[in-house]
PDB file of N, CA and C in Angstrom:
ATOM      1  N   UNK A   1      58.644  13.399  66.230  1.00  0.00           N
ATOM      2  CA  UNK A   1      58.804  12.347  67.211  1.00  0.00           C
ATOM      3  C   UNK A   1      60.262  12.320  67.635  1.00  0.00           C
ATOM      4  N   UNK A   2      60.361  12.406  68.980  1.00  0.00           N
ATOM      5  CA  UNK A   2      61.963  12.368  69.116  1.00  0.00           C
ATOM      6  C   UNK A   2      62.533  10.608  69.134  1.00  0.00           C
ATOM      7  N   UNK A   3      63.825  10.856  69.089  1.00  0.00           N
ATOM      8  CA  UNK A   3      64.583   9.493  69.054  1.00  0.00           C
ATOM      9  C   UNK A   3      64.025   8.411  70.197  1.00  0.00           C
ATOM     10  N   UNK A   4      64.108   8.612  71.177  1.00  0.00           N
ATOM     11  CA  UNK A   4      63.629   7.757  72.552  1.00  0.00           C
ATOM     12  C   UNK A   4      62.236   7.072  71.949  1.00  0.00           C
ATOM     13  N   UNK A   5      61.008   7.593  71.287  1.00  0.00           N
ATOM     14  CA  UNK A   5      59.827   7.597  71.172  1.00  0.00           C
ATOM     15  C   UNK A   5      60.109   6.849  69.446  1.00  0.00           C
ATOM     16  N   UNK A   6      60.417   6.853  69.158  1.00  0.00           N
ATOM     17  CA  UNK A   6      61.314   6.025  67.852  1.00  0.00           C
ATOM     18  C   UNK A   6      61.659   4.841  68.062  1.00  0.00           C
ATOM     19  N   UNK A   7      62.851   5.033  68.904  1.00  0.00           N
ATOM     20  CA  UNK A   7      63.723   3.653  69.690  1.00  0.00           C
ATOM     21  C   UNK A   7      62.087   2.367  69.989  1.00  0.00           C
ATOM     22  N   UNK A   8      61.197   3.085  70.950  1.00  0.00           N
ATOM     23  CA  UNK A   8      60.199   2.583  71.561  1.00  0.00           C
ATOM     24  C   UNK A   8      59.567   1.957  70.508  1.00  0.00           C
ATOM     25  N   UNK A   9      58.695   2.491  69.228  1.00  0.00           N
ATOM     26  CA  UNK A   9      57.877   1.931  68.790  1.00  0.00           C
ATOM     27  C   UNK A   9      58.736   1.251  67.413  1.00  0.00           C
ATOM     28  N   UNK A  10      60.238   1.339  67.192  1.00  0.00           N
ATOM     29  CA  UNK A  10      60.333   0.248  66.595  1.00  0.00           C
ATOM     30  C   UNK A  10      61.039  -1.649  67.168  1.00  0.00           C
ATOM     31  N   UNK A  11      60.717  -1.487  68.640  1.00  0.00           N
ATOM     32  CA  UNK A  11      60.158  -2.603  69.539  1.00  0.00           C
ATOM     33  C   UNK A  11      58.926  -2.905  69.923  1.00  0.00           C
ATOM     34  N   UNK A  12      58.096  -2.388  69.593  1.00  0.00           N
ATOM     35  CA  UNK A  12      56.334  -2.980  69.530  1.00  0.00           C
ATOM     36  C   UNK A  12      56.800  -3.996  68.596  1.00  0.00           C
ATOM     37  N   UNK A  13      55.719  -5.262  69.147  1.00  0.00           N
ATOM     38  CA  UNK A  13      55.158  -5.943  68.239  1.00  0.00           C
ATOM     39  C   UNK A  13      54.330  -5.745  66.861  1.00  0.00           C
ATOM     40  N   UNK A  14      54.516  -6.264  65.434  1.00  0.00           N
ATOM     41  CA  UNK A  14      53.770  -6.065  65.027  1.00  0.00           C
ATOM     42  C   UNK A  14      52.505  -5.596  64.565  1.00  0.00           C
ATOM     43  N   UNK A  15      51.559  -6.609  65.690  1.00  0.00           N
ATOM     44  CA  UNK A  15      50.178  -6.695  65.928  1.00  0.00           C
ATOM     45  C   UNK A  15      49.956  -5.195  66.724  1.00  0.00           C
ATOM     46  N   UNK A  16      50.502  -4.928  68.043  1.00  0.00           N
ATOM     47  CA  UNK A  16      50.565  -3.405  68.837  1.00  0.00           C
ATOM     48  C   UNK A  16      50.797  -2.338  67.427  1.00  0.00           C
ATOM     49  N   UNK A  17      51.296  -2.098  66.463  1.00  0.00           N
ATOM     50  CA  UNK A  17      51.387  -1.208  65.460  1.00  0.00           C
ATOM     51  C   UNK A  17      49.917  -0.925  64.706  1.00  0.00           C
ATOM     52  N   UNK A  18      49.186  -2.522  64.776  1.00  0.00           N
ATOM     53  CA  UNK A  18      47.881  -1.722  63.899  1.00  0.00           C
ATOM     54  C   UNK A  18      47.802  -2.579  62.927  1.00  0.00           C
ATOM     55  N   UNK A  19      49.366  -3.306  62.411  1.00  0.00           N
ATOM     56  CA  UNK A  19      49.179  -4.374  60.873  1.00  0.00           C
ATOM     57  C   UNK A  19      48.586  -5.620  61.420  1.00  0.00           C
ATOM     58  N   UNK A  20      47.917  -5.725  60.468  1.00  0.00           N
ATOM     59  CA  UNK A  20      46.843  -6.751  60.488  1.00  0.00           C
ATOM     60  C   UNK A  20      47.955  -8.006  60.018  1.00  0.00           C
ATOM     61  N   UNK A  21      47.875  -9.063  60.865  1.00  0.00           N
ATOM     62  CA  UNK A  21      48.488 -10.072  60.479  1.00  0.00           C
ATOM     63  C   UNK A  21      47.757 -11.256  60.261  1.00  0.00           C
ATOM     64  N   UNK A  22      46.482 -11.392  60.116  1.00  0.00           N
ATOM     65  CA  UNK A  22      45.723 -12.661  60.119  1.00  0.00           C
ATOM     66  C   UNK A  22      45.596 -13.035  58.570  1.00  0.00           C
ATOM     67  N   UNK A  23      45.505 -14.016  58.089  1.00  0.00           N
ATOM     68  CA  UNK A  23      44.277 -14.121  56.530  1.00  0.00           C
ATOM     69  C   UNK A  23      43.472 -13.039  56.489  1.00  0.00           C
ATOM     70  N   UNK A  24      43.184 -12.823  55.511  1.00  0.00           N
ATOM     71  CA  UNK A  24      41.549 -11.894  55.330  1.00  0.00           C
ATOM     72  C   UNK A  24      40.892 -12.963  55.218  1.00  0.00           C
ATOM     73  N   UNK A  25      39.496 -12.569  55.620  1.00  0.00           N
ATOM     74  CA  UNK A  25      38.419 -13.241  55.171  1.00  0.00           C
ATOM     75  C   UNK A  25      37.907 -12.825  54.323  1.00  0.00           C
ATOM     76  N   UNK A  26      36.967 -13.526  53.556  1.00  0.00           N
ATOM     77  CA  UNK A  26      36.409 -13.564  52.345  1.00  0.00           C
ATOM     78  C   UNK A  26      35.695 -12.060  52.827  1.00  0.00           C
ATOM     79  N   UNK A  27      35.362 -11.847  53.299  1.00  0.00           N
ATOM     80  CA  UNK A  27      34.597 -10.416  53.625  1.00  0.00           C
ATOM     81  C   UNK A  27      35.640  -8.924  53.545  1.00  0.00           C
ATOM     82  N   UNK A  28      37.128  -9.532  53.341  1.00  0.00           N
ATOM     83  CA  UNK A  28      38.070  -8.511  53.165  1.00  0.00           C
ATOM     84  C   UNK A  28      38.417  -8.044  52.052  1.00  0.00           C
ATOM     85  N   UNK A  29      38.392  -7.101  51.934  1.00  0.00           N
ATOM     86  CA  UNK A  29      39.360  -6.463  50.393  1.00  0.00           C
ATOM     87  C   UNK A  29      40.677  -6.965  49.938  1.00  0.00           C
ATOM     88  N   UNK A  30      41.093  -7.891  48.672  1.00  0.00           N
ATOM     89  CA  UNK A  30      42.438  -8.272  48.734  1.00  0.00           C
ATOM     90  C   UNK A  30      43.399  -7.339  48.725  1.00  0.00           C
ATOM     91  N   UNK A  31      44.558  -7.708  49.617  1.00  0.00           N
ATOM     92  CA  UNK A  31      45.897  -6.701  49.793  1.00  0.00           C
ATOM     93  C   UNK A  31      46.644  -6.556  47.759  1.00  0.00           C
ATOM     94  N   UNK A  32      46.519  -5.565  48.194  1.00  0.00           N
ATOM     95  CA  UNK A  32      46.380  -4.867  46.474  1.00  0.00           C
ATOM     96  C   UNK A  32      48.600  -5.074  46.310  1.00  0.00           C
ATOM     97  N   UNK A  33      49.001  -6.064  45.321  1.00  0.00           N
ATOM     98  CA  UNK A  33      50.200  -5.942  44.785  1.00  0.00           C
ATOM     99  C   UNK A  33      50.520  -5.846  43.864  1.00  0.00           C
ATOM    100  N   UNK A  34      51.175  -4.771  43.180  1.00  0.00           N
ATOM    101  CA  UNK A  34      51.442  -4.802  41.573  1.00  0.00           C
ATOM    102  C   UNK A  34      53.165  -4.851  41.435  1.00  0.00           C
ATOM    103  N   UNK A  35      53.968  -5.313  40.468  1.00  0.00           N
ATOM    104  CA  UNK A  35      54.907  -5.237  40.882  1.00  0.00           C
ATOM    105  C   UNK A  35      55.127  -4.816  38.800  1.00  0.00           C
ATOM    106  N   UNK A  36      56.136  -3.703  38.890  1.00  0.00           N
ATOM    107  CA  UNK A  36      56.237  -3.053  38.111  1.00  0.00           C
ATOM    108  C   UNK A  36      58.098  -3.515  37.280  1.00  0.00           C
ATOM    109  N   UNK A  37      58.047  -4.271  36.132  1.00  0.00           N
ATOM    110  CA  UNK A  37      59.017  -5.302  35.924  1.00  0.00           C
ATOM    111  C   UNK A  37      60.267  -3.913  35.290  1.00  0.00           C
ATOM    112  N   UNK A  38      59.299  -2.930  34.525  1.00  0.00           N
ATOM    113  CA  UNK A  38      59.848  -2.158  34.080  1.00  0.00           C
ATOM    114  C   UNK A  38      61.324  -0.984  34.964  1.00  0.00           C
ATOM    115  N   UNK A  39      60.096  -0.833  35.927  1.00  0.00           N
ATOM    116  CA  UNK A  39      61.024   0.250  36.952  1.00  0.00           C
ATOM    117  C   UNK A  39      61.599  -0.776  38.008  1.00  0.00           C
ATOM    118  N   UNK A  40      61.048  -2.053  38.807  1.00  0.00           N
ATOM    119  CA  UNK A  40      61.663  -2.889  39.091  1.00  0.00           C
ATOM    120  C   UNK A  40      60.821  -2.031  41.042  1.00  0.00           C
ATOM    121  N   UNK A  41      59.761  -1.586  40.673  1.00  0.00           N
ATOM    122  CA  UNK A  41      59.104  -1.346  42.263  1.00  0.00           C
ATOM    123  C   UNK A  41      57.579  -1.795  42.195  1.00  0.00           C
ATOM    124  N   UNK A  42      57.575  -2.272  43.460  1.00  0.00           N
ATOM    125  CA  UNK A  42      56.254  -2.847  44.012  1.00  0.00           C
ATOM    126  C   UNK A  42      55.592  -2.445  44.646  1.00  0.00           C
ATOM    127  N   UNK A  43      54.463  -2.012  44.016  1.00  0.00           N
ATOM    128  CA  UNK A  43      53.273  -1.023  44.821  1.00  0.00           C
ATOM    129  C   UNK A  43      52.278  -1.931  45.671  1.00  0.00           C
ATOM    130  N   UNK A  44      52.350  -2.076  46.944  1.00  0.00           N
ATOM    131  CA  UNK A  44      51.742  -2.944  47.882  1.00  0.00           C
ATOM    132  C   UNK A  44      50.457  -1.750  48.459  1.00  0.00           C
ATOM    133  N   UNK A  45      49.593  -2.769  49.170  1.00  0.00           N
ATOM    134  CA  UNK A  45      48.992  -1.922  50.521  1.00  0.00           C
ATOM    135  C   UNK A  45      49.178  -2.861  52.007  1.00  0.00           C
ATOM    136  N   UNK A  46      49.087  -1.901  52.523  1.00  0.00           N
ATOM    137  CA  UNK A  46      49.198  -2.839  54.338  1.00  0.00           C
ATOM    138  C   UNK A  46      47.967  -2.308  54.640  1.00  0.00           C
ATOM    139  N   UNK A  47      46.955  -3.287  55.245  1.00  0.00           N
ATOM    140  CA  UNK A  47      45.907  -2.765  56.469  1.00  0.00           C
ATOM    141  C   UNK A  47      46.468  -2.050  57.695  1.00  0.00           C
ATOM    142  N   UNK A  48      46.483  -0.840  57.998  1.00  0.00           N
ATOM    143  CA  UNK A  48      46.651  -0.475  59.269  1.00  0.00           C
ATOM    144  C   UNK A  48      45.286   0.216  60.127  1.00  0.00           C
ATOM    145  N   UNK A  49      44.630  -0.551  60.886  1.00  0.00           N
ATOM    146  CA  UNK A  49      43.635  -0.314  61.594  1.00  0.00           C
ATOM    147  C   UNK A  49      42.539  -0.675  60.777  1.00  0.00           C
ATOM    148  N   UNK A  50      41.651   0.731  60.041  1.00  0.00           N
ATOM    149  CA  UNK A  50      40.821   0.287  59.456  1.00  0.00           C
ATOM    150  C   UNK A  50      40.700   0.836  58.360  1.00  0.00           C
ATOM    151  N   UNK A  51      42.242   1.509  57.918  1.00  0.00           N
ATOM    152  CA  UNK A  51      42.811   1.826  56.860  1.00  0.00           C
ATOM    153  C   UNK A  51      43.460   1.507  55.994  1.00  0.00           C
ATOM    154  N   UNK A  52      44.074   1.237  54.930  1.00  0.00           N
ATOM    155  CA  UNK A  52      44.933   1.034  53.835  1.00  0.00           C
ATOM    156  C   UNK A  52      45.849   1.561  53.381  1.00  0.00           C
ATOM    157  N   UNK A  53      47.230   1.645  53.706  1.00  0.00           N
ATOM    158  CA  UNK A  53      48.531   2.173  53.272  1.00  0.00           C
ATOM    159  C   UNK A  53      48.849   1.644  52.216  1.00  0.00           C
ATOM    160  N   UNK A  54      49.083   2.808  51.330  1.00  0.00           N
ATOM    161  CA  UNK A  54      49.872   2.174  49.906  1.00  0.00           C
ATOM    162  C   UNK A  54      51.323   2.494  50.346  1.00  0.00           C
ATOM    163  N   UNK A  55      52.389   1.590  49.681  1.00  0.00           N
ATOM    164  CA  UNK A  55      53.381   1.956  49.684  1.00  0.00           C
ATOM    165  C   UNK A  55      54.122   1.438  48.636  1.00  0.00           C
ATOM    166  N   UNK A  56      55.747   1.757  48.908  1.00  0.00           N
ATOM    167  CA  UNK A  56      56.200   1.391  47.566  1.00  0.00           C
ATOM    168  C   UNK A  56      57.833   0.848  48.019  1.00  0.00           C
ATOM    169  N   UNK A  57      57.930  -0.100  46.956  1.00  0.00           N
ATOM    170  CA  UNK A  57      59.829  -0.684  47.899  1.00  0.00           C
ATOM    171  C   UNK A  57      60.159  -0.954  46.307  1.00  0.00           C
ATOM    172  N   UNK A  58      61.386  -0.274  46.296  1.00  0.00           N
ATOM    173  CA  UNK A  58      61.974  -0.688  44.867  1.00  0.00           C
ATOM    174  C   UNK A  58      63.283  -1.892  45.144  1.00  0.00           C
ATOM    175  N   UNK A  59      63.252  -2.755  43.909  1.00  0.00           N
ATOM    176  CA  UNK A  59      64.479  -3.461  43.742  1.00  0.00           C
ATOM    177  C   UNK A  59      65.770  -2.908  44.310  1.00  0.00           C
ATOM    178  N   UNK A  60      66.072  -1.532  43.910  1.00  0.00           N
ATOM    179  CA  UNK A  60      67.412  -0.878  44.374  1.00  0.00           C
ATOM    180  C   UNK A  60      67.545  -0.755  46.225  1.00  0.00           C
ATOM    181  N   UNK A  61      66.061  -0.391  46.591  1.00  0.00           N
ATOM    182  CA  UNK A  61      66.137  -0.202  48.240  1.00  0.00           C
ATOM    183  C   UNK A  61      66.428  -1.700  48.735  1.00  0.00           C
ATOM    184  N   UNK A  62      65.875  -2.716  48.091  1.00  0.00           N
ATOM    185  CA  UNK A  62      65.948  -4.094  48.460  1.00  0.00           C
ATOM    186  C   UNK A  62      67.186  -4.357  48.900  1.00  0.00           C
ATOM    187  N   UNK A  63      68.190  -4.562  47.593  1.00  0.00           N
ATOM    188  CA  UNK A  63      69.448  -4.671  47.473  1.00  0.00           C
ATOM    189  C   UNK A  63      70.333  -3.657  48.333  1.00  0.00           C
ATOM    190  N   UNK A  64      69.976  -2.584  48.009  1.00  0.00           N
ATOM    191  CA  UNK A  64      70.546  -1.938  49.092  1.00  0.00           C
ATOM    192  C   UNK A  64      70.795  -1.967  50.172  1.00  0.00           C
ATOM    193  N   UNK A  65      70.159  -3.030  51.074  1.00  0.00           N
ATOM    194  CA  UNK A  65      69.843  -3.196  52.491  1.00  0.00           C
ATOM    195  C   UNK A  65      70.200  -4.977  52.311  1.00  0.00           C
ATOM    196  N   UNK A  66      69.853  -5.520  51.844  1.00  0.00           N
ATOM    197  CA  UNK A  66      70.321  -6.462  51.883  1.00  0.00           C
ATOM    198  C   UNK A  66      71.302  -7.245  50.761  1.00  0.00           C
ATOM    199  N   UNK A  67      72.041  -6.813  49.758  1.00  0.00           N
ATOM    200  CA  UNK A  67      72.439  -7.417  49.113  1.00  0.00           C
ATOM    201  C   UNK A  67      72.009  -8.191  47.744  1.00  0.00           C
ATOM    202  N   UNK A  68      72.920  -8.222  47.008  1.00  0.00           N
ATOM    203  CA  UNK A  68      72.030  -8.700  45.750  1.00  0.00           C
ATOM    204  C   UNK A  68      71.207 -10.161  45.892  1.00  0.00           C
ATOM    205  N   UNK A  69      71.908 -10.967  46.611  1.00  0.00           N
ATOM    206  CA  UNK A  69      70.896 -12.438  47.017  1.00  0.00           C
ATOM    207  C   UNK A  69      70.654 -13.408  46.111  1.00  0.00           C
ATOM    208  N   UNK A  70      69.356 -13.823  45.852  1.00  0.00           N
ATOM    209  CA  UNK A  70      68.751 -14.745  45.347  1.00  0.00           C
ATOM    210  C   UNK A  70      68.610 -13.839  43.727  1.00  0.00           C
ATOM    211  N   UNK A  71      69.220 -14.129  42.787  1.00  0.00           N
ATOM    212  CA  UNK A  71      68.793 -13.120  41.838  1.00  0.00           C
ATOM    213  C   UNK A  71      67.710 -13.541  40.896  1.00  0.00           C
ATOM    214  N   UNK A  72      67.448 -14.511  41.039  1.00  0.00           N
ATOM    215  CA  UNK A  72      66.119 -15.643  40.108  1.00  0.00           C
ATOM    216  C   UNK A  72      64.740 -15.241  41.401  1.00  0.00           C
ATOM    217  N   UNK A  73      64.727 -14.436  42.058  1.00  0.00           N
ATOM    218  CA  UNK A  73      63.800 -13.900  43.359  1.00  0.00           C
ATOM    219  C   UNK A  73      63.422 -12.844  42.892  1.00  0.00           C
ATOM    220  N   UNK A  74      61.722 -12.779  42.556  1.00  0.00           N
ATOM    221  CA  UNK A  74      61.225 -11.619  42.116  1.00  0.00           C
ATOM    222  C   UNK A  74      61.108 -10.802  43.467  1.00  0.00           C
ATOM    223  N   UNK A  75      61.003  -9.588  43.504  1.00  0.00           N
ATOM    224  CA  UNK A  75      60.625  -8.698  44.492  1.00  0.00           C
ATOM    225  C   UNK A  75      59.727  -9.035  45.173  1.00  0.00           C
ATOM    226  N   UNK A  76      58.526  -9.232  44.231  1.00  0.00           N
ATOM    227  CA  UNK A  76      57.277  -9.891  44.515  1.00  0.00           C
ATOM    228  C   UNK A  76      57.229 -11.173  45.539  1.00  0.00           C
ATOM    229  N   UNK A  77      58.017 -11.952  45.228  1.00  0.00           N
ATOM    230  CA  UNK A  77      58.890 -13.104  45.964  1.00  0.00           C
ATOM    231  C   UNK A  77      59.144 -12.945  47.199  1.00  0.00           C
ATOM    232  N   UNK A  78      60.263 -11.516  46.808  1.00  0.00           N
ATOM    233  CA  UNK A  78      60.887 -11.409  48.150  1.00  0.00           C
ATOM    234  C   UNK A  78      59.853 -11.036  49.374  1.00  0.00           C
ATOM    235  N   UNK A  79      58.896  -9.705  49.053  1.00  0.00           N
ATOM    236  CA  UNK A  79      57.975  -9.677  49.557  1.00  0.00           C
ATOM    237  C   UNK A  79      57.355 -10.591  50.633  1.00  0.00           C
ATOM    238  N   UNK A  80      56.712 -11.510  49.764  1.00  0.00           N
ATOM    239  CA  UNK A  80      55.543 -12.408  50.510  1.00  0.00           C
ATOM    240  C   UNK A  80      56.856 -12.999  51.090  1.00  0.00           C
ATOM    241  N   UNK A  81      57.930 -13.647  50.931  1.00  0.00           N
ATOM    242  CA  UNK A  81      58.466 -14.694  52.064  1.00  0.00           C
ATOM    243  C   UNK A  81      58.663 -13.333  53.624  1.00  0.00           C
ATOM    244  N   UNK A  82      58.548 -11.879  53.341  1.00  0.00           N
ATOM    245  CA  UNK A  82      59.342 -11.413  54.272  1.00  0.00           C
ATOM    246  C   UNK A  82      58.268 -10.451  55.000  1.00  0.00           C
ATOM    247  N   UNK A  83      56.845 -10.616  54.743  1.00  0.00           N
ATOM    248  CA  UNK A  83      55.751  -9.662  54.746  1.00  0.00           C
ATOM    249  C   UNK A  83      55.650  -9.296  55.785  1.00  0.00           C
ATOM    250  N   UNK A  84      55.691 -10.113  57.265  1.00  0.00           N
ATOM    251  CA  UNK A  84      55.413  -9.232  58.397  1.00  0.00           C
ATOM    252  C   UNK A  84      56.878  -8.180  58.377  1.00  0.00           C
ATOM    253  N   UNK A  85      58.050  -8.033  58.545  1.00  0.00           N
ATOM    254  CA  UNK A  85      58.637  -7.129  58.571  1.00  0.00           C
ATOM    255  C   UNK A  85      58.825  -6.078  57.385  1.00  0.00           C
ATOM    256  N   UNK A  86      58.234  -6.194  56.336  1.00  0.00           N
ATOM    257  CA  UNK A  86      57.755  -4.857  55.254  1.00  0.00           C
ATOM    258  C   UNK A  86      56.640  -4.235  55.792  1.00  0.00           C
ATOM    259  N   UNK A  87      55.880  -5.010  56.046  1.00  0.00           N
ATOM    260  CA  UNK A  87      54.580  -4.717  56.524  1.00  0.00           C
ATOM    261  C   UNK A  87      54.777  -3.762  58.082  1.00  0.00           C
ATOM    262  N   UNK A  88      55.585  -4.082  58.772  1.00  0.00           N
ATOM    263  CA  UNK A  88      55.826  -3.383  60.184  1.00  0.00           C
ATOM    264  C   UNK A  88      56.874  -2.016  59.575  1.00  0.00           C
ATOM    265  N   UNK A  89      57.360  -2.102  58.917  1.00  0.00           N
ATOM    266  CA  UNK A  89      58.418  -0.986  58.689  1.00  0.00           C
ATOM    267  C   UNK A  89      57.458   0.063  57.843  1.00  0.00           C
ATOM    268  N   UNK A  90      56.288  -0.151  57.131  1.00  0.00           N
ATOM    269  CA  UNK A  90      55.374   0.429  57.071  1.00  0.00           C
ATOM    270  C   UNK A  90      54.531   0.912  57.892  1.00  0.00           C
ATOM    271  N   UNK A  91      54.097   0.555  58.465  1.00  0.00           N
ATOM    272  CA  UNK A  91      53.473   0.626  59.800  1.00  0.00           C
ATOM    273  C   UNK A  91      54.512   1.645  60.561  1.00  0.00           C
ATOM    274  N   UNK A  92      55.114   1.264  60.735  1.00  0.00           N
ATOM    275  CA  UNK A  92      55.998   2.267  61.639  1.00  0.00           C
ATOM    276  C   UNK A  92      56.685   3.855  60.912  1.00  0.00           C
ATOM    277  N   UNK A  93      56.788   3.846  59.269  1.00  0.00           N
ATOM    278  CA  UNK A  93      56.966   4.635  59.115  1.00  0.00           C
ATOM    279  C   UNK A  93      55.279   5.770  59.198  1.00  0.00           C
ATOM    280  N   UNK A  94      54.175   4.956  58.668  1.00  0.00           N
ATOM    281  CA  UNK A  94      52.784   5.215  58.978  1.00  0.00           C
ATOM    282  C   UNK A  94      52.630   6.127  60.375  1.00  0.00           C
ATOM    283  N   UNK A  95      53.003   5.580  61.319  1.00  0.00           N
ATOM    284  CA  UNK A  95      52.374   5.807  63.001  1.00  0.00           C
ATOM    285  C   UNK A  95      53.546   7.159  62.877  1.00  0.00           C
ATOM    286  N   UNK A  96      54.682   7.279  62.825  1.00  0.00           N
ATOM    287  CA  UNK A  96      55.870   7.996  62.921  1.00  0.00           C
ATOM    288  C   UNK A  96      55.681   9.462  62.210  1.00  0.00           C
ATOM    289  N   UNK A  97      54.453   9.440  60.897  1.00  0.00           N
ATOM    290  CA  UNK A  97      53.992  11.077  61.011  1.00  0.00           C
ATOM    291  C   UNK A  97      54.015  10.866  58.912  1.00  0.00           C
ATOM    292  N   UNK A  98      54.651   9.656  58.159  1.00  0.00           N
ATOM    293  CA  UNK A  98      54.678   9.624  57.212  1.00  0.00           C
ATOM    294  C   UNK A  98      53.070   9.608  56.537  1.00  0.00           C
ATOM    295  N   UNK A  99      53.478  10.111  55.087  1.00  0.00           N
ATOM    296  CA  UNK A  99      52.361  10.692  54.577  1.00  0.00           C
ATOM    297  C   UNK A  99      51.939   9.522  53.762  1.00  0.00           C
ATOM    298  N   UNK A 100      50.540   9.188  53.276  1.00  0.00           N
ATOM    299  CA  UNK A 100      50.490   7.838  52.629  1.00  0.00           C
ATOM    300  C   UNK A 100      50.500   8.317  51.084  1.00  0.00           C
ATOM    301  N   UNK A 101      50.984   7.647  49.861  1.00  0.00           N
ATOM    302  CA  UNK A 101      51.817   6.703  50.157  1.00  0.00           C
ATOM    303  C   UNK A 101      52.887   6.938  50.953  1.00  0.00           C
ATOM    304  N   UNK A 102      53.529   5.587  51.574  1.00  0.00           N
ATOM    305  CA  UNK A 102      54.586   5.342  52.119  1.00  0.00           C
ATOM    306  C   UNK A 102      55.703   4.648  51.313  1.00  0.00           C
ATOM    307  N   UNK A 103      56.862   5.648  51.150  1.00  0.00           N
ATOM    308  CA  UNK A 103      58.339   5.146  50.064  1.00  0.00           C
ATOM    309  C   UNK A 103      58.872   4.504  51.347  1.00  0.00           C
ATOM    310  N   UNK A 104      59.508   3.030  51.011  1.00  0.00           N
ATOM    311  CA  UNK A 104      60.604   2.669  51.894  1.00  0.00           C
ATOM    312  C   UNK A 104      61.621   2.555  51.245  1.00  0.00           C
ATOM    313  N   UNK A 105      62.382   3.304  52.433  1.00  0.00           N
ATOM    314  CA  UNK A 105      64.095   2.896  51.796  1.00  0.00           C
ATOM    315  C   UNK A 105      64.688   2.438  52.668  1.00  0.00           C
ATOM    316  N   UNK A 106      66.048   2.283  52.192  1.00  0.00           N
ATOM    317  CA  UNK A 106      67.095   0.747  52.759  1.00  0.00           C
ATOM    318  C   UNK A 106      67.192   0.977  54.215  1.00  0.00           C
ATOM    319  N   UNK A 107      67.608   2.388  54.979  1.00  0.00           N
ATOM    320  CA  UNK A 107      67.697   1.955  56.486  1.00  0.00           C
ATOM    321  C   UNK A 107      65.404   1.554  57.036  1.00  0.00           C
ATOM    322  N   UNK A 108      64.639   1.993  56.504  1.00  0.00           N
ATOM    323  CA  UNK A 108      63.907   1.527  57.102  1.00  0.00           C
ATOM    324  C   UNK A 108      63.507   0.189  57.027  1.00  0.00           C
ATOM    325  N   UNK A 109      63.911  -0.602  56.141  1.00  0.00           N
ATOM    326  CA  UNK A 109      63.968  -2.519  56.524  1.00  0.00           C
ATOM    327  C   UNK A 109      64.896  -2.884  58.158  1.00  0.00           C
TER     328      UNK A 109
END
């Protein structure tokens, strides 16, 4: 994908990417989170379309990109307060040619 075509789809909306942003309904599969205290990474999935991306964001990429912060803030934490933009930077690494799972690191937040 060249840069221009990059530039473009990381200005789509959310919803235009494919991530599902609603509740599930009871008829949905729960969004699968494990968060691993040991290694300090959180194995999520995102719905994209009518698929399921696993991916993975460690404590270090966190911090890395944003700073050490709230340090009493589990990942897990950080996560859910920040889900549509993990969730889109997935998505976008997804649409962009990445293989599933999807690793994020610090420039893709």
């Amino acid at each position: 994908m060249n840069r221009a075509a990059s530039i473009k789809l990381d200005r789509l909306p959310v919803a235009q990417m494919g991530v599902n942003t609603h509740l599930p309904s009871a008829h949905e599969p729960p969004q699968t989170r494990v968060f691993d205290q040991r290694t300090g990474i959180l194995r999520f999935t995102v719905p994209l379309g009518h698929e399921r991306v696993t991916a993975y964001l460690s404590n270090l990429t966190w911090t890395a990109r944003f700073g050490p912060g709230n340090s009493d803030a589990s990942l897990l934490e950080l996560y859910l307060q920040n889900r549509p933009m993990i969730d889109a930077a997935v998505a976008s690494k997804s649409v962009a040619g990445a293989r599933n799972p999807v690793v994020l690191m610090a420039q893709d937040l």
